[in-house]
N, C-alpha and C. Protein backbone atom coordinates (compact mmCIF):
# COMPACT_ATOMS: atom_id res chain seq x y z
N UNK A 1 101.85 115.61 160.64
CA UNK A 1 101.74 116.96 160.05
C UNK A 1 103.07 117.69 160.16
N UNK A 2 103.68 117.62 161.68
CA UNK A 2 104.97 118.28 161.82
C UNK A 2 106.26 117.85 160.82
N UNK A 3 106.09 116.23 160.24
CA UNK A 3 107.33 115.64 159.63
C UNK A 3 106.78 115.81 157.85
N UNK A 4 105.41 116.18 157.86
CA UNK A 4 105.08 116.99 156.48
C UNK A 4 105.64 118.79 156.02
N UNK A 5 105.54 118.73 157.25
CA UNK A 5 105.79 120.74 157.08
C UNK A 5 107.42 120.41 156.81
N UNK A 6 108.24 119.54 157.89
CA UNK A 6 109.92 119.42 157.43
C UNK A 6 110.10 119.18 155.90
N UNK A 7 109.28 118.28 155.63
CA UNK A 7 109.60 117.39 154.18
C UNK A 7 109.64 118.58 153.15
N UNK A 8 108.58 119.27 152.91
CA UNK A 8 108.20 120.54 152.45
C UNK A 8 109.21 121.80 152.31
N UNK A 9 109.54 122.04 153.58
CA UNK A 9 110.45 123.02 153.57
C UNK A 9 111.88 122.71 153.12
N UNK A 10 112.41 121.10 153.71
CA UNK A 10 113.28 120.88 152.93
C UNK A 10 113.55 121.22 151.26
N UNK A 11 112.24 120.87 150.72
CA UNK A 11 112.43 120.98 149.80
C UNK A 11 112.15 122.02 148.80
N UNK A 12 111.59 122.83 149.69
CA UNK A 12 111.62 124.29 148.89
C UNK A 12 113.19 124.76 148.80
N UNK A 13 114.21 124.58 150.06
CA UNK A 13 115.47 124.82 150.34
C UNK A 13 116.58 124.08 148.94
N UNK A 14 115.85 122.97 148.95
CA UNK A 14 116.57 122.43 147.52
C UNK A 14 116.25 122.92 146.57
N UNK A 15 114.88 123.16 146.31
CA UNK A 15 114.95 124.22 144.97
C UNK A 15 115.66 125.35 144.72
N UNK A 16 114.92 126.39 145.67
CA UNK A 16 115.66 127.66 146.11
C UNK A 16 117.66 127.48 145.66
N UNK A 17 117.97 126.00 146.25
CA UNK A 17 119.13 126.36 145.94
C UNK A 17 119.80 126.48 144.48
N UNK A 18 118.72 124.98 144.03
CA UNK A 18 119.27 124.98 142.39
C UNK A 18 119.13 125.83 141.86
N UNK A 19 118.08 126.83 142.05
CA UNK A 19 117.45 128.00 140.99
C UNK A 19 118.59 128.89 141.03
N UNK A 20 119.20 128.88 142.27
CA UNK A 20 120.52 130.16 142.28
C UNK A 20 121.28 129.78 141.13
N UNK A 21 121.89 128.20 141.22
CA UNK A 21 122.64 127.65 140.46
C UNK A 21 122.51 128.16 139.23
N UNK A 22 121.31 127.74 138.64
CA UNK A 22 120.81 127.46 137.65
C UNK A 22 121.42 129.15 136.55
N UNK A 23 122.78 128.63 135.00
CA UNK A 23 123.23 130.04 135.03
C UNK A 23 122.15 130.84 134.00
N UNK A 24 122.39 132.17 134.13
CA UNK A 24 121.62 132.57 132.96
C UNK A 24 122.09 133.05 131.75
N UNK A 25 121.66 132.84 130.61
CA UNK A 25 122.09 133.32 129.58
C UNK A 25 123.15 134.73 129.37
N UNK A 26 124.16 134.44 128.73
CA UNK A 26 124.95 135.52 128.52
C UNK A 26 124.72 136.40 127.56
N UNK A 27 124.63 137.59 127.55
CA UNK A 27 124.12 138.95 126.79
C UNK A 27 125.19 138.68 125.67
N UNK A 28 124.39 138.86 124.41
CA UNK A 28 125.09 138.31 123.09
C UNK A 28 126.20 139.80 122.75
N UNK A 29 127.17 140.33 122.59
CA UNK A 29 128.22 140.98 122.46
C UNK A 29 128.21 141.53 121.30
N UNK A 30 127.50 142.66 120.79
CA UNK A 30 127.46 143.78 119.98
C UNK A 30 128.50 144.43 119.48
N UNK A 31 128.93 144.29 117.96
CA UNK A 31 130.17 145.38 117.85
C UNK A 31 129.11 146.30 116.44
N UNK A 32 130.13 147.06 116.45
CA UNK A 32 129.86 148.45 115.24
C UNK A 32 130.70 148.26 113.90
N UNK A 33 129.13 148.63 113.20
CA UNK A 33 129.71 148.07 111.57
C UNK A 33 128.72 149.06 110.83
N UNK A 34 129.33 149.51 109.80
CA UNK A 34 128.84 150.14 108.61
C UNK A 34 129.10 149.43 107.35
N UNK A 35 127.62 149.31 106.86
CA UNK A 35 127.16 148.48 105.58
C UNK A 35 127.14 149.50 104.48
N UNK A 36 127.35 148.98 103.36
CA UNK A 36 127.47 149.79 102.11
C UNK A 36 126.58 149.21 100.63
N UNK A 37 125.63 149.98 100.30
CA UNK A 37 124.92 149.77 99.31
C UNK A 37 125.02 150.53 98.11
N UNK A 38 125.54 149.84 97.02
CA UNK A 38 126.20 150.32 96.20
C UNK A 38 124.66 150.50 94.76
N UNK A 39 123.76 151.49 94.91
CA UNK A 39 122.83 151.23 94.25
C UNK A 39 122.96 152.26 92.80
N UNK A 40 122.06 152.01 91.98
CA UNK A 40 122.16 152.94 90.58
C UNK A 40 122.44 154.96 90.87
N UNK A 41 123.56 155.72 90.17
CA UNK A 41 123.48 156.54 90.43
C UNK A 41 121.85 157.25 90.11
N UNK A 42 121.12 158.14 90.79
CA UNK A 42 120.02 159.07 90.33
C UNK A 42 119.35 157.91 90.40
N UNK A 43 119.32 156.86 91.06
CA UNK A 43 117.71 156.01 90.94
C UNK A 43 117.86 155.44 92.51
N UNK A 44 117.77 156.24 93.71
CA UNK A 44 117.76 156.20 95.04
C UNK A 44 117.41 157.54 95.56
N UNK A 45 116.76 157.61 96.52
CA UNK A 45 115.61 158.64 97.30
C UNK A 45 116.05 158.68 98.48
N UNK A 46 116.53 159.61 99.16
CA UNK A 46 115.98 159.93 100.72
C UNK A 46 114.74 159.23 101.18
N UNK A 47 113.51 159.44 100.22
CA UNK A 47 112.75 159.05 101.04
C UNK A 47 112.55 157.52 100.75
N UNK A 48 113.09 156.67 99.67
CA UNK A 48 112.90 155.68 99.57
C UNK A 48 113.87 154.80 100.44
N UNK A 49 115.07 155.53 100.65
CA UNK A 49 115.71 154.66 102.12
C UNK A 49 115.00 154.73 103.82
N UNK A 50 114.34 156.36 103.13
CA UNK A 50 113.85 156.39 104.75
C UNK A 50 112.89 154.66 104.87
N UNK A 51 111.77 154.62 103.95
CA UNK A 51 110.82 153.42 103.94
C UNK A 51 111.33 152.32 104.32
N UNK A 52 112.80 151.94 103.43
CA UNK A 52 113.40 150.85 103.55
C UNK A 52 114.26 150.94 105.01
N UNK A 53 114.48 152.13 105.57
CA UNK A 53 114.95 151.92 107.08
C UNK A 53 114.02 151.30 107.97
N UNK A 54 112.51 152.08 107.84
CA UNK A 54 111.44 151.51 108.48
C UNK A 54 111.02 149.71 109.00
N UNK A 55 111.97 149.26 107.55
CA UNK A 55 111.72 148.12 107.36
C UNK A 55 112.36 146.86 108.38
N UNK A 56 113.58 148.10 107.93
CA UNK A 56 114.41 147.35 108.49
C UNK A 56 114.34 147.51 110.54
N UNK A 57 113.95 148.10 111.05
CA UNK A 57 113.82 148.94 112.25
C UNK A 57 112.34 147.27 113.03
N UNK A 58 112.22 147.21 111.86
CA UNK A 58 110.78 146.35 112.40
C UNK A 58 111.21 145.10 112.52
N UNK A 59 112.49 144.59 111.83
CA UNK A 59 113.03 143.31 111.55
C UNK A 59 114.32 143.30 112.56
N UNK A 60 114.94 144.29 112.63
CA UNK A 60 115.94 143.84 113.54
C UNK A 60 116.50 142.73 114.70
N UNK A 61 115.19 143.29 115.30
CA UNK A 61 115.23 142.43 116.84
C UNK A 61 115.50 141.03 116.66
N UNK A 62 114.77 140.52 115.73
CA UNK A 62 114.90 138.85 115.46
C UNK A 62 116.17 138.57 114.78
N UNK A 63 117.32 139.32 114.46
CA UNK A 63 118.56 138.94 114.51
C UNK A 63 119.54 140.02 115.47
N UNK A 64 118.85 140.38 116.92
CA UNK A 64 119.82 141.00 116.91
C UNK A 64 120.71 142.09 116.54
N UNK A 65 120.49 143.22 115.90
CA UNK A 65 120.42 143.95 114.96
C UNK A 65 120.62 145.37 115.86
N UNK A 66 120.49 146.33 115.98
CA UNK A 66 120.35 147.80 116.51
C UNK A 66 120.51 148.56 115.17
N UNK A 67 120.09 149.15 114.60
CA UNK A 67 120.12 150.20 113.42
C UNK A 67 120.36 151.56 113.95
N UNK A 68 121.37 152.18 113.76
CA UNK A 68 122.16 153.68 114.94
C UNK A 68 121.76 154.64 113.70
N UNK A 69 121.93 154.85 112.52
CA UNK A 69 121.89 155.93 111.64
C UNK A 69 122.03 155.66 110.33
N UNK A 70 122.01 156.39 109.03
CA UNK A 70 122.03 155.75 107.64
C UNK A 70 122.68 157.32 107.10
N UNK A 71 123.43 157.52 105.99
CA UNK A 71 123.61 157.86 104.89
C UNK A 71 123.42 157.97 103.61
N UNK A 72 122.26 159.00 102.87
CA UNK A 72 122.09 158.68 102.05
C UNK A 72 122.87 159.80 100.62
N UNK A 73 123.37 158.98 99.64
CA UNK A 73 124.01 159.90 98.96
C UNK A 73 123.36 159.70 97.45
N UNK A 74 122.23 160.47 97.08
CA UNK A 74 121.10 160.70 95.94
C UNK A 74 121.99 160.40 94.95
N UNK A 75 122.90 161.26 94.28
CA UNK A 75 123.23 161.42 93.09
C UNK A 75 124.09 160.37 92.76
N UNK A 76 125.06 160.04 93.63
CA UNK A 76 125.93 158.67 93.08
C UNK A 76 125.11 157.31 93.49
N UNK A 77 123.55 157.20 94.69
CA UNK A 77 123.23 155.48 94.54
C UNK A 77 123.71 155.35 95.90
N UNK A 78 124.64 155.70 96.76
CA UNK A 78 125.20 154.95 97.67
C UNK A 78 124.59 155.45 99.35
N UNK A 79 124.13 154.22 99.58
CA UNK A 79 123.74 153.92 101.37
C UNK A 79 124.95 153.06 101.88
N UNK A 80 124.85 154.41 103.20
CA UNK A 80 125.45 153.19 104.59
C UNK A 80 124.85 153.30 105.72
N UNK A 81 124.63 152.39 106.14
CA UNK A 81 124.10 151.91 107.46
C UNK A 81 125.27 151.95 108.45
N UNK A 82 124.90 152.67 109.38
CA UNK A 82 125.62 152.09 110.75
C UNK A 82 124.95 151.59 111.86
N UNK A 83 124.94 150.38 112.36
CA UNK A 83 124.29 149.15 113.14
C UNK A 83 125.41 149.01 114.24
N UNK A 84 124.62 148.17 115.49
CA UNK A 84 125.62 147.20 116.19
C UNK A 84 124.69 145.85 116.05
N UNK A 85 125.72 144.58 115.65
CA UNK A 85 125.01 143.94 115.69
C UNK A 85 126.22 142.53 116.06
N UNK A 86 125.67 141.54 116.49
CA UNK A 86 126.63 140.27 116.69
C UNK A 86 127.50 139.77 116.27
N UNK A 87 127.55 140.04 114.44
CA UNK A 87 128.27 140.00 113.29
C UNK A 87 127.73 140.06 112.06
N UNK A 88 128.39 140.17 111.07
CA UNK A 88 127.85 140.89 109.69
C UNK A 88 126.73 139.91 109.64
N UNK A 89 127.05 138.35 109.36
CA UNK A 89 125.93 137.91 108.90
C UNK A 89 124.89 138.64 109.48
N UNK A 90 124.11 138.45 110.31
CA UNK A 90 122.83 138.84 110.97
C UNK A 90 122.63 140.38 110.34
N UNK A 91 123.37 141.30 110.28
CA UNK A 91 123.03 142.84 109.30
C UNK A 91 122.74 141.91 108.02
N UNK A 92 123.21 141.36 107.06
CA UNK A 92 122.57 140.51 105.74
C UNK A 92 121.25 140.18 106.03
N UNK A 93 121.37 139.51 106.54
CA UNK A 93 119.65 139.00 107.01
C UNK A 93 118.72 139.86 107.66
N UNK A 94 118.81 140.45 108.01
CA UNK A 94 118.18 141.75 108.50
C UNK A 94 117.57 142.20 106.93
N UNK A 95 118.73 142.75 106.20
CA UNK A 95 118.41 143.94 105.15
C UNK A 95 117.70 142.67 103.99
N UNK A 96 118.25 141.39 104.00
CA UNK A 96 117.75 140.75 103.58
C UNK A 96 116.29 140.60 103.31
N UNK A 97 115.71 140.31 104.75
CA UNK A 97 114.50 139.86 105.19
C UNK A 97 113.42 140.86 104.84
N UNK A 98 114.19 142.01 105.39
CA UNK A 98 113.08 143.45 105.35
C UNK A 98 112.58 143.95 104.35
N UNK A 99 113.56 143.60 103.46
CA UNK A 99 113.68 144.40 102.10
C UNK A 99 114.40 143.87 100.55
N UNK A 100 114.96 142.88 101.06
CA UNK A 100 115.54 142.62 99.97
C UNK A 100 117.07 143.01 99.05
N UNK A 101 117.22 144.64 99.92
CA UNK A 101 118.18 145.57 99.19
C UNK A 101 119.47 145.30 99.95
N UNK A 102 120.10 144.09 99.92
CA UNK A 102 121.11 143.64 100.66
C UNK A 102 122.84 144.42 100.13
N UNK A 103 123.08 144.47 101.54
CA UNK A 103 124.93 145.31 101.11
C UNK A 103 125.60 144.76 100.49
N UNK A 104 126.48 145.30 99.61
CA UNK A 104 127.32 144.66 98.94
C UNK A 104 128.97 144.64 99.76
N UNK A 105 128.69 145.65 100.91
CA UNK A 105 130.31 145.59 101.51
C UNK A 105 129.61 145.88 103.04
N UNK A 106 129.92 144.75 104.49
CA UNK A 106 130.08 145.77 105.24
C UNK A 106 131.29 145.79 106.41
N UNK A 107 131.28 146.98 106.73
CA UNK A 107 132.86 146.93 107.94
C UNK A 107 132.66 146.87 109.12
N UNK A 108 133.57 146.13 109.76
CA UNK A 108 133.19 145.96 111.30
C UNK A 108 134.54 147.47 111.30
N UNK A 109 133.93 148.31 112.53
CA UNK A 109 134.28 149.23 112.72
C UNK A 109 134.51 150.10 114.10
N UNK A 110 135.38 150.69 114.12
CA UNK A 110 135.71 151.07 115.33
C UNK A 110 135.47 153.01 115.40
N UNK A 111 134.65 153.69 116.70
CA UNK A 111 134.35 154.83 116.31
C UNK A 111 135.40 156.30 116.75
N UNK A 112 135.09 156.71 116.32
CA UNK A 112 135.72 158.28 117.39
C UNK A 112 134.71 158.85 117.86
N UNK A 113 135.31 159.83 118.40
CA UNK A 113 134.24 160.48 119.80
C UNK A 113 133.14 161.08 119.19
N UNK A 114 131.98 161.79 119.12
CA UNK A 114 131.44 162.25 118.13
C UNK A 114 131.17 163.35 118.66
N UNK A 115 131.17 164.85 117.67
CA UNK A 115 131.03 165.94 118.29
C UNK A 115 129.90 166.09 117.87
N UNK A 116 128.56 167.49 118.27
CA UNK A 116 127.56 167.93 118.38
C UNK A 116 127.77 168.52 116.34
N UNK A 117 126.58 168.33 116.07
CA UNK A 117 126.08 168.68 114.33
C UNK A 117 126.00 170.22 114.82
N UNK A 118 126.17 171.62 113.91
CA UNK A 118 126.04 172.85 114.24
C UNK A 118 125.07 173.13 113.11
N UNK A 119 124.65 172.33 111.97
CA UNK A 119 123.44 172.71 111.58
C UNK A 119 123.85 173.88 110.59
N UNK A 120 125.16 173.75 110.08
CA UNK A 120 125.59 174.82 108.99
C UNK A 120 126.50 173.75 107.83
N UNK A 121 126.05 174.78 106.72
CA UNK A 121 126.36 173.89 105.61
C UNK A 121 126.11 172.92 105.52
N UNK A 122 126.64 172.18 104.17
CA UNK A 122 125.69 170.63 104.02
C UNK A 122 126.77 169.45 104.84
N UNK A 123 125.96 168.14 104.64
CA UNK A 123 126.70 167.47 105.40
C UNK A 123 127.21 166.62 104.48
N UNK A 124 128.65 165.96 104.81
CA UNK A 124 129.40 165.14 103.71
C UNK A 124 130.29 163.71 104.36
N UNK A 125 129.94 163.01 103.66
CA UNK A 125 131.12 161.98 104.35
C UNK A 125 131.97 161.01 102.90
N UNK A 126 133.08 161.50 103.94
CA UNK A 126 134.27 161.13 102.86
C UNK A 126 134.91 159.51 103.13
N UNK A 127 135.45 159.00 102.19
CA UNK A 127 135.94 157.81 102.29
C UNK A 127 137.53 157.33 101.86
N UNK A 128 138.79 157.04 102.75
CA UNK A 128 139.58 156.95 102.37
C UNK A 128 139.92 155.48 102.30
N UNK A 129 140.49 155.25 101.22
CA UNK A 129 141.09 153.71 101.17
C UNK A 129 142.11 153.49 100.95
N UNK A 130 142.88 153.16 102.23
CA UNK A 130 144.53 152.95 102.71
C UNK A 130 144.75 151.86 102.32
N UNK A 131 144.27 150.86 102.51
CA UNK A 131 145.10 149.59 102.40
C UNK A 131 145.09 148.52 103.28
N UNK A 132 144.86 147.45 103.17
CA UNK A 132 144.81 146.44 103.98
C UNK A 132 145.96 146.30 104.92
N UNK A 133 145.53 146.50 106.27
CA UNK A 133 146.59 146.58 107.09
C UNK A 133 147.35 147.54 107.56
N UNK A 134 146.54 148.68 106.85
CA UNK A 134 148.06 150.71 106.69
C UNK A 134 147.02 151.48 107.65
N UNK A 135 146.86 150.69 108.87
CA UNK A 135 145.98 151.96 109.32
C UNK A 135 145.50 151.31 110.49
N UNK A 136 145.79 152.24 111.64
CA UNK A 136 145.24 151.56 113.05
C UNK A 136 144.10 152.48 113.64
N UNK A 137 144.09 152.22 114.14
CA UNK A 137 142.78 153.09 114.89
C UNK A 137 143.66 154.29 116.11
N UNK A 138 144.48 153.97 116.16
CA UNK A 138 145.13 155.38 116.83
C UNK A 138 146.04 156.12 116.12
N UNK A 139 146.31 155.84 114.73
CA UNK A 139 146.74 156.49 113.53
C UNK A 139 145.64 157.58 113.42
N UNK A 140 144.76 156.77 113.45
CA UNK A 140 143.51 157.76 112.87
C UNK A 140 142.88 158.91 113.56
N UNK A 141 143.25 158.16 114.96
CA UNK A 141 142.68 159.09 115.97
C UNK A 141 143.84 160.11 116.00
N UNK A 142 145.14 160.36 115.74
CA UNK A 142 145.95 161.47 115.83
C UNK A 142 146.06 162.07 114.63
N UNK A 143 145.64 161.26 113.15
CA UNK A 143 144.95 162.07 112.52
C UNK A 143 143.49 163.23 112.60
N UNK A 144 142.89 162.13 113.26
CA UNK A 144 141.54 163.61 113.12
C UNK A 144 141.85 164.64 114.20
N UNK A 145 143.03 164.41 115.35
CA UNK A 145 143.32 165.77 116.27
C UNK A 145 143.52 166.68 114.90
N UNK A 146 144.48 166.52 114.14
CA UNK A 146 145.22 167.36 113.31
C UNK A 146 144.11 167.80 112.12
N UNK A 147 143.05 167.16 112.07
CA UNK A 147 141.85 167.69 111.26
C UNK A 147 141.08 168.56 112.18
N UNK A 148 140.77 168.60 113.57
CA UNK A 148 139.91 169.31 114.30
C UNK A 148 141.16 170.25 114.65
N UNK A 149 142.58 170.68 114.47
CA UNK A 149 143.19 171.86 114.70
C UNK A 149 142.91 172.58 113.38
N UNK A 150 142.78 171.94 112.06
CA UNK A 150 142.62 173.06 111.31
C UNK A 150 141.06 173.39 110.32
N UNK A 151 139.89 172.55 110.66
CA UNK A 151 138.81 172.74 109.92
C UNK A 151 138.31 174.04 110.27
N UNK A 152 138.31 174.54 111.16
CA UNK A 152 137.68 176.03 111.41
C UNK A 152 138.16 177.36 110.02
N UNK A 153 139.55 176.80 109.96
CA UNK A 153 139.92 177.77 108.44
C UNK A 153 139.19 177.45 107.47
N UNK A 154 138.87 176.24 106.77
CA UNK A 154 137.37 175.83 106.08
C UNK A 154 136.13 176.25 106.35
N UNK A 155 135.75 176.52 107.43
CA UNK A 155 134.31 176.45 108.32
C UNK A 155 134.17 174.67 107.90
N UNK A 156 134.39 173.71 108.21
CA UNK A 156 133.89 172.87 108.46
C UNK A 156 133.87 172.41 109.67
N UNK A 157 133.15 170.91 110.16
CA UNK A 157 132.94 170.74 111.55
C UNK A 157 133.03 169.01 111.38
N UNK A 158 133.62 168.70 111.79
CA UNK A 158 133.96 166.99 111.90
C UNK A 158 133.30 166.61 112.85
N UNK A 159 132.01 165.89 112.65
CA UNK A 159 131.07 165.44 113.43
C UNK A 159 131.68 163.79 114.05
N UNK A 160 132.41 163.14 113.19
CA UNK A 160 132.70 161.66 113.83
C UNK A 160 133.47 161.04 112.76
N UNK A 161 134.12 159.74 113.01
CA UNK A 161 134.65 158.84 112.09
C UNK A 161 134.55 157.48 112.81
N UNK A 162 134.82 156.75 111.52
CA UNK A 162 135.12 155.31 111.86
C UNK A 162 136.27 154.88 110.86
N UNK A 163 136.87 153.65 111.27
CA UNK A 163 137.64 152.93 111.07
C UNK A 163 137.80 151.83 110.85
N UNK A 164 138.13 150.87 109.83
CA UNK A 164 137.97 149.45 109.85
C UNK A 164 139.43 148.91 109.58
N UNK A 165 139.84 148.79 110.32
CA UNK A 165 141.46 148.51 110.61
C UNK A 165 141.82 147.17 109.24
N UNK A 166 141.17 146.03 109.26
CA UNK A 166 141.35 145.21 108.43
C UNK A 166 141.51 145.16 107.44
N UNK A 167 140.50 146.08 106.63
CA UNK A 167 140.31 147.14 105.38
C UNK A 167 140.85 148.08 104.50
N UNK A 168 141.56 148.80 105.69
CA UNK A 168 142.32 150.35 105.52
C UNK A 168 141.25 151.16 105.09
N UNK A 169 140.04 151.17 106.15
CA UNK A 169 138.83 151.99 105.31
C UNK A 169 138.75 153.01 106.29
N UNK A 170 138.46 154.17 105.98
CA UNK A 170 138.40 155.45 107.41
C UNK A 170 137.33 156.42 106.63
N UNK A 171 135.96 156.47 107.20
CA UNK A 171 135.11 156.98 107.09
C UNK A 171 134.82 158.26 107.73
N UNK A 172 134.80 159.49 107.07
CA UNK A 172 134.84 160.97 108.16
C UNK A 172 133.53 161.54 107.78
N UNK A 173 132.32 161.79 108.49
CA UNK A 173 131.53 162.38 108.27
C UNK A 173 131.86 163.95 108.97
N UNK A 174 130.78 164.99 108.30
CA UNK A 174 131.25 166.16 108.30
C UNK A 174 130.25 167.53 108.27
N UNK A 175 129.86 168.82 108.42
CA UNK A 175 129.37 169.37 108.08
C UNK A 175 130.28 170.22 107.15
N UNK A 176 130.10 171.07 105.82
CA UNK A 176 131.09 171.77 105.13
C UNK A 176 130.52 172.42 104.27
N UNK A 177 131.09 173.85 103.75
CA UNK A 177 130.38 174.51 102.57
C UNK A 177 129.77 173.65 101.26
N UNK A 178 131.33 172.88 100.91
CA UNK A 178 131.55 171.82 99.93
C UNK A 178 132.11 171.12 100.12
N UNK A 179 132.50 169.89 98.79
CA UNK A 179 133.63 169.02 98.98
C UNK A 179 134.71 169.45 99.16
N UNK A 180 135.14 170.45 98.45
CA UNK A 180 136.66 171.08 98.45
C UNK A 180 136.81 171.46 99.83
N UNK A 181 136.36 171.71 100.44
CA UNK A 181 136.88 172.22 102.20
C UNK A 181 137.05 171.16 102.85
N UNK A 182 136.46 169.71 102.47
CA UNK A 182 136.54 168.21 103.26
C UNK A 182 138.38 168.18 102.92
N UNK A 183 138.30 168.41 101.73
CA UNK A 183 139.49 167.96 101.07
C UNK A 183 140.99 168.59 101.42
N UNK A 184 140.18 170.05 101.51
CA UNK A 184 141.74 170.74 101.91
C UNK A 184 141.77 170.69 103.29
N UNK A 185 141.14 170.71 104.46
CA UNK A 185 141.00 169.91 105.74
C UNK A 185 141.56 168.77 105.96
N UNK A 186 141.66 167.58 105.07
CA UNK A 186 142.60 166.66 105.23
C UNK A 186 143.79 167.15 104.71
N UNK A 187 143.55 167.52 103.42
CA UNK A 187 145.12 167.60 103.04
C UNK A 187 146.36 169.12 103.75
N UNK A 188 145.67 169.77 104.29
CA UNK A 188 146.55 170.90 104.84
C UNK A 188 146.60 169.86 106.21
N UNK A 189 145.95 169.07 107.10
CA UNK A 189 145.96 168.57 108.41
C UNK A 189 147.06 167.59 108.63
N UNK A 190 147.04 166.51 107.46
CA UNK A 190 148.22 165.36 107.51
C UNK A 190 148.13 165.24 105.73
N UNK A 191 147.50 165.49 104.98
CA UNK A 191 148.06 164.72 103.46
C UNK A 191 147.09 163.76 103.09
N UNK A 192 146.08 163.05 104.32
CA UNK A 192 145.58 162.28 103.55
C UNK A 192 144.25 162.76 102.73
N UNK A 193 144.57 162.25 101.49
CA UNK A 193 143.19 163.22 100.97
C UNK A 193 142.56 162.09 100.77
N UNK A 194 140.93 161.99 101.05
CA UNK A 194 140.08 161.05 100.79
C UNK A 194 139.59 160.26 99.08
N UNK A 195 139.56 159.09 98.93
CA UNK A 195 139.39 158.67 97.49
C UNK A 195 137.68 159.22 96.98
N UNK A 196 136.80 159.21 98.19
CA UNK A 196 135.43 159.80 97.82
C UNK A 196 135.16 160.55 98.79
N UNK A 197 134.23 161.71 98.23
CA UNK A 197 133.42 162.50 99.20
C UNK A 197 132.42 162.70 98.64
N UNK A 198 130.82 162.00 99.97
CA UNK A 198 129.72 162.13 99.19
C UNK A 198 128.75 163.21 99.97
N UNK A 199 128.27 164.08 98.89
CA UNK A 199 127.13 164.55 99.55
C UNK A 199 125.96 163.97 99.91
N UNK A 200 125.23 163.92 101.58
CA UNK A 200 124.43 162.87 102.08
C UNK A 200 123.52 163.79 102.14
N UNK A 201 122.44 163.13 103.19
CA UNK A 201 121.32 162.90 103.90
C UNK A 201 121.65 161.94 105.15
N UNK A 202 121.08 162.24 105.83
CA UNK A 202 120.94 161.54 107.31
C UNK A 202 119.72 161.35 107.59
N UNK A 203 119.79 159.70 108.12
CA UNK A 203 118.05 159.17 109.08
C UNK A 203 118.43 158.75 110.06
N UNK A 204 118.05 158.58 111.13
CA UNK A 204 117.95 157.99 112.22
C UNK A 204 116.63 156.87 112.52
C-alpha cells in the first residue's frame, strides 16, 4: 500500500510538472482599421446600416473582429467602419458573412487621442488624400495641435483622427456648424485642406 501511495504521488508530480510546461496559446494581436463602403448616393439609411451593424456585431467573434464605431454619410452612399481586428482579411469576411455588403477599401490605421463629443452642431468627417508615403503619423499629430489651436474661431470641436501612413489617408472626424468651418480650420491651421467632407451619423 505504502509503495502504491509513492507510485501515485510520483506521478501526480510528473504531471503537475508537464501541465506547467505545457505553453498556452498566444493572444492573437489586434490592430485598427477603417473600412470604406462606397454605396449608391441617396440609396443608404442610418437605419439600414444600423441593421447591417447588428449583423455584423453577431458575426464578429468567429473571425476575430471587434466593431468600435461606424459612419454613416446618407446623401453621398458612403460607410466606414472602424474595427480592431487581426488583419483586413478577417473585417472582409466578417462584412462578408453577415451581410454581404463587403468594403471596397480598408486602412490599417493609426489613432489620435480622442476628445469628449460636446453635442453641438452636426458632426462631419473629412478625408484627405496625400499620397502614398507623404505622411507620417507624427506629421499628423503636429498637424491636428495646430487644428485644436485654432477651431474654437469656427466653433468646431475635433473629436479624433486617424491615419494610414501607407496610403497618405488622414481621416478627421469633427463636430461643426458646416463643412466650410472643417475647411477653414484646416486651411487657416497648416493649409491642408481636405479632398472630402462628409456629413455623418454615428453607431456604436
Amino acid at each position: 500500500m505504502k509503495k502504491t501511495c509513492i507510485v501515485f504521488l510520483s506521478l501526480a508530480l510528473v504531471l503537475g510538472a508537464c501541465s506547467t510546461n505545457v505553453q498556452q496559446p498566444k493572444p492573437v494581436e489586434r490592430q485598427l482599421y477603417i473600412d470604406v463602403h462606397n454605396l449608391e448616393p441617396g440609396k443608404v439609411t442610418a437605419a439600414d446600416v444600423a441593421g447591417a451593424h447588428q449583423k455584423d456585431l453577431a458575426t464578429q467573434d468567429k473571425f476575430g473582429v471587434s466593431f468600435l464605431s461606424y459612419w454613416v454619410d446618407e446623401m453621398k452612399g458612403k460607410v466606414y467602419c472602424l474595427s480592431e481586428s487581426p488583419n483586413d482579411s478577417a473585417i472582409y469576411k466578417t462584412h462578408q458573412q453577415a451581410h454581404g455588403l463587403v468594403p471596397d477599401l480598408i486602412e490599417l490605421v493609426t489613432s489620435g487621442t480622442a476628445a469628449a463629443a460636446q453635442s453641438h452642431g452636426s458632426l462631419f468627417l473629412d478625408v484627405h488624400h496625400l499620397g502614398a508615403g507623404n505622411v507620417t503619423a507624427k506629421a499628423v499629430a503636429d498637424a491636428h495641435v495646430k487644428d485644436l489651436a485654432v477651431q474654437g474661431k469656427y466653433d468646431v470641436n475635433l473629436i479624433n483622427y486617424w491615419v494610414d501612413e501607407k496610403s497618405g489617408v488622414v481621416m478627421c472626424l469633427a463636430e461643426a456648424p458646416d463643412s466650410a468651418a472643417m475647411v477653414n480650420t484646416h486651411k487657416e491651421a497648416h493649409g491642408l485642406i481636405p479632398d472630402e467632407v462628409h456629413l455623418v451619423k454615428q453607431g456604436n
